[in-house]
C-alpha atoms as a PDB file:
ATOM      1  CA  UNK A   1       0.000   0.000   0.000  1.00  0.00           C
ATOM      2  CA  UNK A   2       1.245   3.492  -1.033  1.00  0.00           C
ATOM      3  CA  UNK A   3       1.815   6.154   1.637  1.00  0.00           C
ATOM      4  CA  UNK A   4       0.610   8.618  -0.692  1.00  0.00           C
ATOM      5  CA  UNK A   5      -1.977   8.262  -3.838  1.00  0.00           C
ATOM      6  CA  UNK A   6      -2.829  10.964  -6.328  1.00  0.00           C
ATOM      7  CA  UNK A   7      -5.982  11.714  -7.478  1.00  0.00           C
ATOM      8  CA  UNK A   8      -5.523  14.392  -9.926  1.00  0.00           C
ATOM      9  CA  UNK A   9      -6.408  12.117 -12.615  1.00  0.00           C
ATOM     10  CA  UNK A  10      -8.952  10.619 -11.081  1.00  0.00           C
ATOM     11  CA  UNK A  11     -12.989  11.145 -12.361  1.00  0.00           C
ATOM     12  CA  UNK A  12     -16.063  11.448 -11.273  1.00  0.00           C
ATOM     13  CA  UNK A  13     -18.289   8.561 -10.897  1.00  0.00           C
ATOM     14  CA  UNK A  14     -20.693   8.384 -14.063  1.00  0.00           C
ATOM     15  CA  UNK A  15     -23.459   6.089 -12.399  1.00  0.00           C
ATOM     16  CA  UNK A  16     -22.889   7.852  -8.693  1.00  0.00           C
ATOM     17  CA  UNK A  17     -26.636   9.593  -9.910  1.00  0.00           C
ATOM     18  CA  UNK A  18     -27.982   6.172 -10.309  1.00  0.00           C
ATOM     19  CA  UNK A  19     -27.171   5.338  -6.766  1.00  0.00           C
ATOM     20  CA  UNK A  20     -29.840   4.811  -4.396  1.00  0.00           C
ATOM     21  CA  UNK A  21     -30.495   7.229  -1.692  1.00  0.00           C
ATOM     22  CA  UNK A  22     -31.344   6.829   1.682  1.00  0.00           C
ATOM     23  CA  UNK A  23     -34.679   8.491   3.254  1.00  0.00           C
ATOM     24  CA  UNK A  24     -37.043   7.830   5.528  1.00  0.00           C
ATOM     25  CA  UNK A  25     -40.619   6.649   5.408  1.00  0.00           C
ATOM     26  CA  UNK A  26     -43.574   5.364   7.239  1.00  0.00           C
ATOM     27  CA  UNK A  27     -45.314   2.285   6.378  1.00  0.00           C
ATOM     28  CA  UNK A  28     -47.973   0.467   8.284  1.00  0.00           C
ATOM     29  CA  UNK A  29     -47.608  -2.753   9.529  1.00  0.00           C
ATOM     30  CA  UNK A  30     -49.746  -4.991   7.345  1.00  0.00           C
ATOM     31  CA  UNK A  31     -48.071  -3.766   4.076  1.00  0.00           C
ATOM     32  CA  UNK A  32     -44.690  -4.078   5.804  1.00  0.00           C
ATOM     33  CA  UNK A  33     -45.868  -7.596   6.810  1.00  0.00           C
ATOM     34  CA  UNK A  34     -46.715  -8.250   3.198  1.00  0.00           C
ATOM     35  CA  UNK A  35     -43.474  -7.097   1.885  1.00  0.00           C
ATOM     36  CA  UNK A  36     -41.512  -9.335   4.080  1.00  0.00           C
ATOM     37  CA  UNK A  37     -43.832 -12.515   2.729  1.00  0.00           C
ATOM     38  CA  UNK A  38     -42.573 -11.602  -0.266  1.00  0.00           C
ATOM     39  CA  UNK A  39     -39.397 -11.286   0.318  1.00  0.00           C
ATOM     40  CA  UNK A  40     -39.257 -14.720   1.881  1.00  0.00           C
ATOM     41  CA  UNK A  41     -41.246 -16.365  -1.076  1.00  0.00           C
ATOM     42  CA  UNK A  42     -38.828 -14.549  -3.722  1.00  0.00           C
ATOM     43  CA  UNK A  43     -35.221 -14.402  -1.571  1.00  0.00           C
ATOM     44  CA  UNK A  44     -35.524 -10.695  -2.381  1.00  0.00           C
ATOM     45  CA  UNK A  45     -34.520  -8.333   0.424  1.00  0.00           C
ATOM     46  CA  UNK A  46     -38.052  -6.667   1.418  1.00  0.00           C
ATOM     47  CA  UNK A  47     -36.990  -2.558   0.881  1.00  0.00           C
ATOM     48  CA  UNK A  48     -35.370  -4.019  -2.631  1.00  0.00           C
ATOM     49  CA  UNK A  49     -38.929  -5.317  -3.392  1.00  0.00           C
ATOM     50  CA  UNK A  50     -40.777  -1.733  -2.418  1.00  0.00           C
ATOM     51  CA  UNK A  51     -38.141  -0.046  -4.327  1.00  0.00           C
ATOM     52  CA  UNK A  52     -38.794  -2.300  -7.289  1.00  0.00           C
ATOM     53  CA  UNK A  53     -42.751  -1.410  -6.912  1.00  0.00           C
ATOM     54  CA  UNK A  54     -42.325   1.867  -6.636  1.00  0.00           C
ATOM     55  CA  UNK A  55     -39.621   2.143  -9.355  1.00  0.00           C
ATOM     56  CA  UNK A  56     -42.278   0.182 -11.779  1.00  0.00           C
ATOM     57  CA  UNK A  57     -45.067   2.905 -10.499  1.00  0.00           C
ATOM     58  CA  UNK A  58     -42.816   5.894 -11.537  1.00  0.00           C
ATOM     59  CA  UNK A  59     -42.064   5.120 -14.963  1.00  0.00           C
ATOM     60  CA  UNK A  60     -45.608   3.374 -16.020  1.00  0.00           C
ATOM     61  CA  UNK A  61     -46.600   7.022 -14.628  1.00  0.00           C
ATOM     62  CA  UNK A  62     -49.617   4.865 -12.626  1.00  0.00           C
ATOM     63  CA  UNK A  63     -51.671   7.084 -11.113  1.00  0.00           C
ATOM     64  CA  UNK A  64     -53.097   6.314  -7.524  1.00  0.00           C
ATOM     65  CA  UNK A  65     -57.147   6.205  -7.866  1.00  0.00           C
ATOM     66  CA  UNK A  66     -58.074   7.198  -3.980  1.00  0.00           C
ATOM     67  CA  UNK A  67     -61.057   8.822  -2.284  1.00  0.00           C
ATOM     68  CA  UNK A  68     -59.738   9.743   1.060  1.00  0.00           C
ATOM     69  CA  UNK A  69     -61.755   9.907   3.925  1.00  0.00           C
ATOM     70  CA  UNK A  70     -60.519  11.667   7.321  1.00  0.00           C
ATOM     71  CA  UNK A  71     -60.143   9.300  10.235  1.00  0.00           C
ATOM     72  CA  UNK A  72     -63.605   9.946  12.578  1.00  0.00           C
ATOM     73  CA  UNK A  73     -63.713   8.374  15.999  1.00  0.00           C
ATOM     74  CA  UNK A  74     -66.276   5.860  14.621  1.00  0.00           C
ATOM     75  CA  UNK A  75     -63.511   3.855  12.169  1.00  0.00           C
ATOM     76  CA  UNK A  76     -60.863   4.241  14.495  1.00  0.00           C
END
């Protein structure tokens, strides 16, 4: 191993934009849960598997088809 290296030839990284980046994000339990089957059934690591969803979501441009309805005491 050298004591010193130099880097002034040394380039950028042409994928380092294609590298994932870490964030953080809340999921309920039961679609956690489901991930994790998945994950088991395929020997894919779970968050690879939600990535991969989401991934496939973004570039087929899918478009979530929700009515949202505010939490009430009654369906809690």
């Amino acid at each position: 191993m050298q004591a010193e290296y130099d880097f002034s030839k040394a380039k950028k990284n042409p994928y380092a934009k294609r590298l994932k980046r870490r964030v953080t994000i809340r999921l309920d339990e039961r679609t956690v849960e489901y991930f994790k089957g998945l994950a088991e059934e395929t020997g894919i690591p779970y968050q690879t598997l939600i990535n991969l969803y989401l991934r496939d979501c973004a570039e087929s441009k899918r478009e979530l088809n929700l009515e949202w309805r505010p939490e009430t005491e009654a369906t809690k």
